[in-house]
Protein backbone atom coordinates (compact mmCIF):
# COMPACT_ATOMS: atom_id res chain seq x y z
CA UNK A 1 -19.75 -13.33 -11.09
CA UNK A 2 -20.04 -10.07 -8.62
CA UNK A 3 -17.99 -12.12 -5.68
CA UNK A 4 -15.18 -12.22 -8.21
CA UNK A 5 -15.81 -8.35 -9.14
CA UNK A 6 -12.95 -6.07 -7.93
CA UNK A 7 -12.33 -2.49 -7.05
CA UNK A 8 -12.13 -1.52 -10.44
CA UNK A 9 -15.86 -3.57 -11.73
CA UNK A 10 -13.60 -6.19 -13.56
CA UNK A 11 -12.77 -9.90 -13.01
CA UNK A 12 -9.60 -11.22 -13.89
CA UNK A 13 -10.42 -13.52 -16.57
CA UNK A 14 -8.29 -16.36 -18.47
CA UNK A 15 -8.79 -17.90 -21.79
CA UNK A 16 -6.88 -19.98 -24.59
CA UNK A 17 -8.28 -18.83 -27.84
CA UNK A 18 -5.65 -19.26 -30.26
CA UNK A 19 -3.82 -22.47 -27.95
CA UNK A 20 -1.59 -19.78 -25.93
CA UNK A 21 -3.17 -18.55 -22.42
CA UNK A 22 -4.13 -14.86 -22.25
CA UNK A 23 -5.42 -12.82 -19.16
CA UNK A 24 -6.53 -9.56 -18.86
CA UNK A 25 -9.33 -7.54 -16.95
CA UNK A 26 -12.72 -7.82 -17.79
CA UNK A 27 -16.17 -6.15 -16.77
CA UNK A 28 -18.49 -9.45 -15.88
CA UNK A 29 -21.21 -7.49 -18.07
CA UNK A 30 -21.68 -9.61 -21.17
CA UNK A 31 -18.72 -12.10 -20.17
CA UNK A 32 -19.53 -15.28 -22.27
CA UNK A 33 -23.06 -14.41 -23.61
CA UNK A 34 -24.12 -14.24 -27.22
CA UNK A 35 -26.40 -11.52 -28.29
CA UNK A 36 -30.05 -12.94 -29.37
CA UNK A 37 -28.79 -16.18 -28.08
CA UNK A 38 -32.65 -16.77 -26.45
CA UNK A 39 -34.09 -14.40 -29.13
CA UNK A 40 -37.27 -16.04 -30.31
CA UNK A 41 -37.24 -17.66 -33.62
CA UNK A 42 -40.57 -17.34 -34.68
CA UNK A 43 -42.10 -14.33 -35.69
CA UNK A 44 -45.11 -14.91 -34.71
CA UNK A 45 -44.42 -14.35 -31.29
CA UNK A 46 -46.00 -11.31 -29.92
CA UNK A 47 -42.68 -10.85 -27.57
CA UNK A 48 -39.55 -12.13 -29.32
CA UNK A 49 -37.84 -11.59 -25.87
CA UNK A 50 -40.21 -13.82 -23.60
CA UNK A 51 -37.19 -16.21 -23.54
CA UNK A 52 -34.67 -13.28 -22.58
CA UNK A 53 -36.77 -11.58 -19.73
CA UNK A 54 -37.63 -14.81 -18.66
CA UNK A 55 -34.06 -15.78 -17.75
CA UNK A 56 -33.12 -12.64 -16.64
CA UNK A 57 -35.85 -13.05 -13.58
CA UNK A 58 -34.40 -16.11 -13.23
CA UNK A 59 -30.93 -15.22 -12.99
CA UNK A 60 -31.97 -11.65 -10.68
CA UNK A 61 -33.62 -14.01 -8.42
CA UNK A 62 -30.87 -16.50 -7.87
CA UNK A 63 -28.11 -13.88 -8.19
CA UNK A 64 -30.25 -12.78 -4.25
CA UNK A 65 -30.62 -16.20 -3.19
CA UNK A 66 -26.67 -16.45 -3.94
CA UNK A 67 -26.17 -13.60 -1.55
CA UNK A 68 -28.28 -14.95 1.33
CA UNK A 69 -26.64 -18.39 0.83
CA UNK A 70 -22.70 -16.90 1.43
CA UNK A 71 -24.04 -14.78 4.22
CA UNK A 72 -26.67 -16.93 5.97
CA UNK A 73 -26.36 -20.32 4.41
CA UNK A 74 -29.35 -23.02 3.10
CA UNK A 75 -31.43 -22.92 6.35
CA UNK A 76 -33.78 -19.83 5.83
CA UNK A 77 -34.33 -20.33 2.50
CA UNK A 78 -37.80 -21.03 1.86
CA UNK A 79 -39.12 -24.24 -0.64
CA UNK A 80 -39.70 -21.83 -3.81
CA UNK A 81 -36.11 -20.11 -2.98
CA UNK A 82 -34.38 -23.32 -3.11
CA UNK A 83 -36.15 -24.58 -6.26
CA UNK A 84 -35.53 -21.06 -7.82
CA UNK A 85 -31.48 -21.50 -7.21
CA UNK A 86 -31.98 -25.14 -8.10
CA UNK A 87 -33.42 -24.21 -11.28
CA UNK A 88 -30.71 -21.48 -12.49
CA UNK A 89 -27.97 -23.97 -11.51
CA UNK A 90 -29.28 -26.35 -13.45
CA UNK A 91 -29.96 -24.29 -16.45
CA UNK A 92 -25.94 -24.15 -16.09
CA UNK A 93 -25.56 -27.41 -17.40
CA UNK A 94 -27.96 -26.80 -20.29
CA UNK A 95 -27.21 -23.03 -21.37
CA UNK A 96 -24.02 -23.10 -22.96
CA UNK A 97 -23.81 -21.79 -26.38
CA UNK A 98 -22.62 -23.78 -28.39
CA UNK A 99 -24.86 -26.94 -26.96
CA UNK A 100 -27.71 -24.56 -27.83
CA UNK A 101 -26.68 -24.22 -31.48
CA UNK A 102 -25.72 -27.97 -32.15
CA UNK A 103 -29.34 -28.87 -30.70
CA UNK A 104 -31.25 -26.11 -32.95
CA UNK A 105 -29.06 -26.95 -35.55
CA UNK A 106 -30.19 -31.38 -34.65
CA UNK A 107 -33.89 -30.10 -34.42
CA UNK A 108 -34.58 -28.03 -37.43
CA UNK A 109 -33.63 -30.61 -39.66
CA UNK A 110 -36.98 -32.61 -38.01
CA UNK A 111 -38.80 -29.34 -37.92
CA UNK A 112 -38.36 -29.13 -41.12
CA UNK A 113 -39.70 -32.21 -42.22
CA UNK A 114 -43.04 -31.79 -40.06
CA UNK A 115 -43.23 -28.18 -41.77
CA UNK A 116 -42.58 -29.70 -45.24
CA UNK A 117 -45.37 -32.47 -44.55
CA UNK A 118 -48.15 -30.03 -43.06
CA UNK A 119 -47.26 -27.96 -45.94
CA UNK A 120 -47.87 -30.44 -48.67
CA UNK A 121 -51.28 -31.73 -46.88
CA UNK A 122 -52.44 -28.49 -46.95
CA UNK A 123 -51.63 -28.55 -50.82
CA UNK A 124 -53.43 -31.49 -51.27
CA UNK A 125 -56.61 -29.58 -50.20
CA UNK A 126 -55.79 -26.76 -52.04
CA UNK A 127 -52.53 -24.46 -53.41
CA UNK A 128 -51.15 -22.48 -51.09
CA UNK A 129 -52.48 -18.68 -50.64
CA UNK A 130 -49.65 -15.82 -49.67
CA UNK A 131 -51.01 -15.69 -46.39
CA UNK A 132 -50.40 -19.30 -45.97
CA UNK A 133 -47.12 -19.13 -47.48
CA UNK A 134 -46.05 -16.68 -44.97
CA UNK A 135 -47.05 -18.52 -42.21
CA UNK A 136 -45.54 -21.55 -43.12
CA UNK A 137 -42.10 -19.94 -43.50
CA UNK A 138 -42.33 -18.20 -40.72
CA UNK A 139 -43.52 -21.33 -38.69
CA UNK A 140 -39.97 -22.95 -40.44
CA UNK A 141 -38.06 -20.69 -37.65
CA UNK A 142 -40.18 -22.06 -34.62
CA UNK A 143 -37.73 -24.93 -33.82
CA UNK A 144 -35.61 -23.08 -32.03
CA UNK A 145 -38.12 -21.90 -29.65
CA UNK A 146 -39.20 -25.61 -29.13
CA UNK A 147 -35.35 -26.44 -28.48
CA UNK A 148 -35.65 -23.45 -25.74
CA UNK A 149 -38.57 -24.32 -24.63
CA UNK A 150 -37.41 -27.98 -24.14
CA UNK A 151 -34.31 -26.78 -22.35
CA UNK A 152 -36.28 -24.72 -19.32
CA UNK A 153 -38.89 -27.81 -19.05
CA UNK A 154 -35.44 -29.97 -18.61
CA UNK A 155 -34.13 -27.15 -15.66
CA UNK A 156 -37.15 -27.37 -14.33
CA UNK A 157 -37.13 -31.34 -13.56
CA UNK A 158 -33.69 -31.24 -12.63
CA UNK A 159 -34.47 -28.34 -10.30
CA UNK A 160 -37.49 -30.45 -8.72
CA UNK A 161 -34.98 -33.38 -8.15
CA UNK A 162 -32.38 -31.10 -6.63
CA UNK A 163 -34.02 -29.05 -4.13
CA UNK A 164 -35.19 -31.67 -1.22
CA UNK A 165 -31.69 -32.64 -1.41
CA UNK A 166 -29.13 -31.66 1.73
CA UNK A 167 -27.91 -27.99 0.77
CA UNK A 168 -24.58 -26.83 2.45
CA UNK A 169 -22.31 -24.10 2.10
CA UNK A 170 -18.90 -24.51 3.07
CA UNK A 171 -16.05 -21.86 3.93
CA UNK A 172 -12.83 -22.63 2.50
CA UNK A 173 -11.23 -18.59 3.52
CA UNK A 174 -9.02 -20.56 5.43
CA UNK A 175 -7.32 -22.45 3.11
CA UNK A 176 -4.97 -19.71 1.41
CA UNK A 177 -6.18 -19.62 -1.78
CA UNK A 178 -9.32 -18.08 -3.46
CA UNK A 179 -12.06 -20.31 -5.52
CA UNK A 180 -12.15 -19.53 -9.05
CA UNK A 181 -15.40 -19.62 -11.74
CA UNK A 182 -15.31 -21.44 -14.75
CA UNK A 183 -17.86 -20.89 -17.77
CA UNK A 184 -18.48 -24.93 -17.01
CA UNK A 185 -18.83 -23.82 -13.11
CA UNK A 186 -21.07 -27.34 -11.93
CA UNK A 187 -19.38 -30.27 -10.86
CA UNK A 188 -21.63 -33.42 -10.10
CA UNK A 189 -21.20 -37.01 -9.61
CA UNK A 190 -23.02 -40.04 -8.36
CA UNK A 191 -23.30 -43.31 -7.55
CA UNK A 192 -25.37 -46.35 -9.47
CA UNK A 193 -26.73 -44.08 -11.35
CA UNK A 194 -28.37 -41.73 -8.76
CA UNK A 195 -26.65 -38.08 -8.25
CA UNK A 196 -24.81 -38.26 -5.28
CA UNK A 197 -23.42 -34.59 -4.82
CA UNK A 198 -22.82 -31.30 -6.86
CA UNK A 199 -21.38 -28.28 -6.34
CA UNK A 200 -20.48 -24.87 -7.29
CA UNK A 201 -18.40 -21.95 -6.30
CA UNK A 202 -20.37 -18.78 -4.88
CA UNK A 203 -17.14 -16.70 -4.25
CA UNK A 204 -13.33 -16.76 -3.71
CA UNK A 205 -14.03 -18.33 -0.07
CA UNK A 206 -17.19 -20.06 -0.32
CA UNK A 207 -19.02 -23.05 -2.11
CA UNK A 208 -22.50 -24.76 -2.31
CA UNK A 209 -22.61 -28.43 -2.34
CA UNK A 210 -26.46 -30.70 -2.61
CA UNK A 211 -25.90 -33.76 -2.18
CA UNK A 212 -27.51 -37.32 -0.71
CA UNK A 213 -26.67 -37.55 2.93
CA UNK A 214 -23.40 -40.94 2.63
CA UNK A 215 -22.05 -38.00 0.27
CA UNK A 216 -21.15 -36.07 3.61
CA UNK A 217 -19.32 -38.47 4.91
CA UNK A 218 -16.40 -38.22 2.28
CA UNK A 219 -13.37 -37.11 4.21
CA UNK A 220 -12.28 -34.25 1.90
CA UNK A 221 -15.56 -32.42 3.09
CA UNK A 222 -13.96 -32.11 6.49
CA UNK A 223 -12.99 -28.80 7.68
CA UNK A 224 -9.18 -29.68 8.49
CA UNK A 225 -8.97 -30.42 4.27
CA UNK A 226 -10.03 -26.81 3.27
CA UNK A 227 -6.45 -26.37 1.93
CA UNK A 228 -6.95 -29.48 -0.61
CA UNK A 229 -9.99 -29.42 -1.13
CA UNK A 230 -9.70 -25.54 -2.69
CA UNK A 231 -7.13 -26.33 -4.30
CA UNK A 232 -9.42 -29.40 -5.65
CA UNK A 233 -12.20 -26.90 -6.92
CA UNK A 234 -10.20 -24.51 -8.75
CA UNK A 235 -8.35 -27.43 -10.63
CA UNK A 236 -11.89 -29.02 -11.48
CA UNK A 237 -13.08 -24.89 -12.70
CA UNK A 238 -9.80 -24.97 -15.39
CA UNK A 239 -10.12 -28.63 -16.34
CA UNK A 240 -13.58 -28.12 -17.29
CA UNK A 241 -14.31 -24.66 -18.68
CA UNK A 242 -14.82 -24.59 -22.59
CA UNK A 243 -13.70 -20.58 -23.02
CA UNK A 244 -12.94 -18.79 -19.47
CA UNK A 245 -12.25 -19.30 -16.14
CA UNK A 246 -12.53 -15.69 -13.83
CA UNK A 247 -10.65 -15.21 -10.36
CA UNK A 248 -10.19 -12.04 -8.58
CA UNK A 249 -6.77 -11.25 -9.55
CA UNK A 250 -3.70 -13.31 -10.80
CA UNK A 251 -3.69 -14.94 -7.49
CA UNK A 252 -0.14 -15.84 -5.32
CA UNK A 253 3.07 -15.54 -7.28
CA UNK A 254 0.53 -15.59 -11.21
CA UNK A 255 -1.02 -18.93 -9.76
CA UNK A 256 -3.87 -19.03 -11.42
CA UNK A 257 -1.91 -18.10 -14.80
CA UNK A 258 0.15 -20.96 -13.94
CA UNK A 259 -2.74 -23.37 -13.30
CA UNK A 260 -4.51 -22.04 -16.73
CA UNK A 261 -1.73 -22.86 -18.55
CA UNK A 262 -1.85 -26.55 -17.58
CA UNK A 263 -5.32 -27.54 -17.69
CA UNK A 264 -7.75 -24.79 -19.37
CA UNK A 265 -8.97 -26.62 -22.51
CA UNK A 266 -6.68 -26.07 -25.76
C-alpha cells in the first residue's frame, strides 16, 4: 500500500460497513489484517509464529521487488525474484480472511473425525493416559495449520505457473486519473481454461500485467487507451473488493467517493 501512502502516512480508504459509504484517513499499518490470523493452532509447535514470520519475508521481499518493478520494470529481475512476487500475488487470491475461516471451519470437522478415530484405536490398545489425553486435544487444534499449510503449497504452484509467463508494467500517469487498491486487488481471466492475463495495481500510475503472449494483442493494452483503460482498473478494484478499496486522496471533484458509492460491495 506505500504508493498510495501520503504526506501525512495515511491512505484514503473507502468502505460500506453498515450499506452507506464512509471514507476517512487511514495509516496502511494493520489495514485489513486480523490479529493471530496465521497464529499456529497447535501447541505443539515450538514457534506458534512460523506462519507469521514466514509471510512477513514474503511480503518484505515482494514489497522490494514491487519497487524495482515501478522504477525499472520485469527485465532485471532475476528467476527467484519473479517467482518470489509471483508467489505473494498469488497468496492474494488465497489470504483473505474470511476464506481462511470458512476453510478451517470445512476442515476441522474432518480433522476431527481422524482425531476421534486415532483416539479410539489407541483405546482399543489401552485407556488413555493424561499425557495422551493432552496430546490428543492439543493435536484437535492442528487443522488449521494443515489448512495454512495447504494454502502456501497452493501459492507456491500458482507462483511456478506464473512466473515464465510475459511480465509487463504499464504507465497509465497519463491518463488523468490515479489507480486505486482494492482488498480483492488481482484481476485474472483466461481462455479454454488456460489463464490468459492478470494484473494488479503497483501505484496510482502504474500496473503489472502476466499474461500469455495473444493476451498483448488486446487493443485496450495500447498506449493511446491509458485514459479507459484506468478508468477500467479502478472500476474492476470497487466492483470486487469485499471491505476496502484505498486511493491517495478523494480523487477529482470526490471521484472515487462517487465511484464507491456505485459499485463497492453492499
Amino acid at each position: 500500500m506505500s504508493p498510495w501512502v501520503g504526506e501525512d502516512g495515511c491512505v484514503q480508504s473507502f468502505y460500506r460497513p453498515y450499506g452507506k459509504i464512509y471514507t476517512s484517513r487511514k495509516s496502511p499499518k494493520g489495514l485489513g489484517s486480523e490479529a493471530h490470523l496465521y497464529t499456529a493452532g497447535w501447541p505443539g509447535f515450538s514457534d506458534p509464529y512460523f506462519f507469521e514470520k514466514g509471510l512477513g519475508k514474503i511480503e518484505n521481499s515482494a514489497a522490494k521487488i514491487r519497487n524495482r518493478l515501478i522504477t525499472e520494470g520485469p527485465d532485471h529481475l532475476t528467476a527467484d525474484e519473479r517467482e518470489t512476487f509471483a508467489f505473494a500475488i498469488s497468496l492474494l487470491l488465497i489470504r483473505r480472511p474470511e476464506d481462511i475461516h470458512l476453510r478451517v471451519e470445512q476442515a476441522s470437522g474432518n480433522w476431527e473425525k481422524s482425531v476421534n478415530w486415532l483416539v479410539e484405536e489407541q483405546e482399543k490398545i489401552s485407556p488413555l493416559n493424561e499425557q495422551q489425553s493432552d496430546f490428543f486435544e492439543s493435536l484437535r487444534k492442528h487443522s488449521k495449520d494443515l489448512v495454512l499449510e495447504a494454502m502456501l503449497q497452493a501459492g507456491m504452484r500458482r507462483a511456478q505457473s506464473w512466473s515464465p509467463l510475459l511480465w509487463r508494467v504499464l504507465d497509465v500517469s497519463n491518463a488523468g486519473i490515479e489507480l486505486v487498491l482494492g482488498d480483492r486487488p488481482i484481476e485474472c481471466w483466461g481462455r479454454d481454461g488456460v489463464l490468459a492475463c492478470l494484473q494488479i495495481p503497483l501505484s496510482p500510475a502504474k500496473f503489472f500485467v502476466a499474461g500469455s503472449l495473444p493476451s498483448w494483442q488486446e487493443i485496450k493494452f495500447k498506449p493511446e487507451y491509458s485514459q479507459g483503460l484506468a478508468e477500467d482498473i479502478i472500476e474492476g478494484q470497487f466492483r470486487a473488493a469485499a471491505r476496502f478499496v484505498i486511493a491517495k486522496d478523494l480523487g477529482k471533484n470526490n471521484g472515487y467517493f462517487t465511484l464507491a458509492e456505485r459499485y463497492l460491495a453492499r
